[in-house]
Protein backbone atom coordinates (compact mmCIF):
# COMPACT_ATOMS: atom_id res chain seq x y z
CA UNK A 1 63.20 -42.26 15.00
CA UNK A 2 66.57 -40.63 15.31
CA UNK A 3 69.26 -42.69 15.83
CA UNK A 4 72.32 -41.13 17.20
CA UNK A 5 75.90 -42.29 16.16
CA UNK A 6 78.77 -42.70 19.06
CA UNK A 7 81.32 -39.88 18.83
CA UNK A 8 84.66 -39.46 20.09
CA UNK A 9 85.72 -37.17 22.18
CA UNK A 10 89.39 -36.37 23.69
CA UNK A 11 88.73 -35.01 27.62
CA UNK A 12 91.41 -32.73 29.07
CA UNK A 13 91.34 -30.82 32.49
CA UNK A 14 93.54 -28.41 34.94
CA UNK A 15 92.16 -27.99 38.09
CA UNK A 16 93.19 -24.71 39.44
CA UNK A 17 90.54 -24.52 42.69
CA UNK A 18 92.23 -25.35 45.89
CA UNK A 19 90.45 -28.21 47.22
CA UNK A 20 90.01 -29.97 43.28
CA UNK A 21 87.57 -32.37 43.01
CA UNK A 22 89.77 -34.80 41.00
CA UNK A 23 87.41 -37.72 42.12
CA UNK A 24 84.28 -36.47 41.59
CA UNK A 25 85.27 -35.45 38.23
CA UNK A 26 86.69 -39.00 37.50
CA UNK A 27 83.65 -40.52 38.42
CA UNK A 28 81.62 -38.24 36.35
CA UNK A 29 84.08 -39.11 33.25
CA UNK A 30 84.23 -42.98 34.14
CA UNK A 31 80.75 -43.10 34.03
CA UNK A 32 80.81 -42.95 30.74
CA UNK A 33 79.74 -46.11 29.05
CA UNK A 34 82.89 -46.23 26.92
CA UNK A 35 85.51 -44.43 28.80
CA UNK A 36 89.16 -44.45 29.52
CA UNK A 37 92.17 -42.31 31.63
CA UNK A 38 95.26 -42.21 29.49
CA UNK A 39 96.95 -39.60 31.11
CA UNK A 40 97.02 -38.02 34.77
CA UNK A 41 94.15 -35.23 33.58
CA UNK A 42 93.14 -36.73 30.15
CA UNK A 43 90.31 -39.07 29.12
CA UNK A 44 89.17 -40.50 26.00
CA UNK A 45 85.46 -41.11 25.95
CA UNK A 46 82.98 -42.74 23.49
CA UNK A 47 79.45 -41.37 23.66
CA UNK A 48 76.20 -40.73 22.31
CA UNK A 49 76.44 -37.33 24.14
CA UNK A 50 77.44 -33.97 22.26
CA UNK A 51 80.10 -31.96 22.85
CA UNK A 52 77.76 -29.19 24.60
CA UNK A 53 75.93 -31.91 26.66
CA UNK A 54 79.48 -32.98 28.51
CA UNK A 55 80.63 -29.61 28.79
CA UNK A 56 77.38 -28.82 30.44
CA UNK A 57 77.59 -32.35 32.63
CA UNK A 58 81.26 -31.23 33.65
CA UNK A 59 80.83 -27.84 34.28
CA UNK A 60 78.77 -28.54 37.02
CA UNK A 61 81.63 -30.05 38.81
CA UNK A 62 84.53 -27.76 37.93
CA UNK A 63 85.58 -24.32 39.47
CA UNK A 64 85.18 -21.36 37.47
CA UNK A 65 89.13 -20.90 37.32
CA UNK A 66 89.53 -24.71 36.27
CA UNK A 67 90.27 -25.21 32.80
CA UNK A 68 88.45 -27.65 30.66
CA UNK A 69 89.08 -28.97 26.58
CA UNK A 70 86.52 -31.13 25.08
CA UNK A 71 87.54 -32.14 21.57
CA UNK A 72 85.66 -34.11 18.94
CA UNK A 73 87.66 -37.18 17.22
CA UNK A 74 87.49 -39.16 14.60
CA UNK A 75 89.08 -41.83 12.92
CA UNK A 76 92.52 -40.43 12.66
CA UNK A 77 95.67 -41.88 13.33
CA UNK A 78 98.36 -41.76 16.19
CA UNK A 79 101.81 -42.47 16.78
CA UNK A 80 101.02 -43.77 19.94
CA UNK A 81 100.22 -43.90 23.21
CA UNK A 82 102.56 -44.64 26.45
CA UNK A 83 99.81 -46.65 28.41
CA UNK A 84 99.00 -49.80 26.47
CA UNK A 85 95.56 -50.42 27.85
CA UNK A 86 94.65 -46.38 26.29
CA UNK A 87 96.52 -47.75 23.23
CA UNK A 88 93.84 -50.46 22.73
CA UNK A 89 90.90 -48.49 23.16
CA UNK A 90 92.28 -45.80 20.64
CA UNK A 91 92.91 -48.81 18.02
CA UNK A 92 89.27 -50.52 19.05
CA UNK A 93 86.97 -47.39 19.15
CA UNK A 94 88.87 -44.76 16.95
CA UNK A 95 89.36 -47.33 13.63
């Protein structure tokens, strides 16, 4: 039995499509198990998921002309974060 380790990943979208679907993206990213919006287009999620898995989840959603940046994190360090609530989950899930 294969256990699979939580990963962090750092979400960031442009919507380009007239007629975004912001929300239904949001959704899609808050329904995450471990999720959290720390900027106006950027999440920072904690999954079980890979990389290709979310991309594939997400694409599904976006507009061919949107613009999408999934990137893998570990436990690395930050100067810091404007929103304190992001700040918390960064010092809780990426420590």
């Amino acid at each position: 039995m294969s256990l699979k380790r939580k990963k962090n990943y750092i979400i960031i979208y442009q919507l380009n499509e007239p007629g975004q679907k912001h929300k239904k993206l949001e959704d899609k990213l808050s329904s995450y198990s471990n999720s959290i919006k720390c900027f106006n287009t950027t999440w920072l999620v904690r999954t079980k998921k890979g990389v290709e898995e979310i991309g594939n989840e997400l694409e599904k959603i976006i507009a061919e002309n949107d613009d999408l940046l999934i990137l893998q994190a570990g436990k690395n360090k930050f100067t810091s974060l404007t929103d304190k609530k992001a700040n918390r989950w960064v010092n809780k899930n990426f420590s």
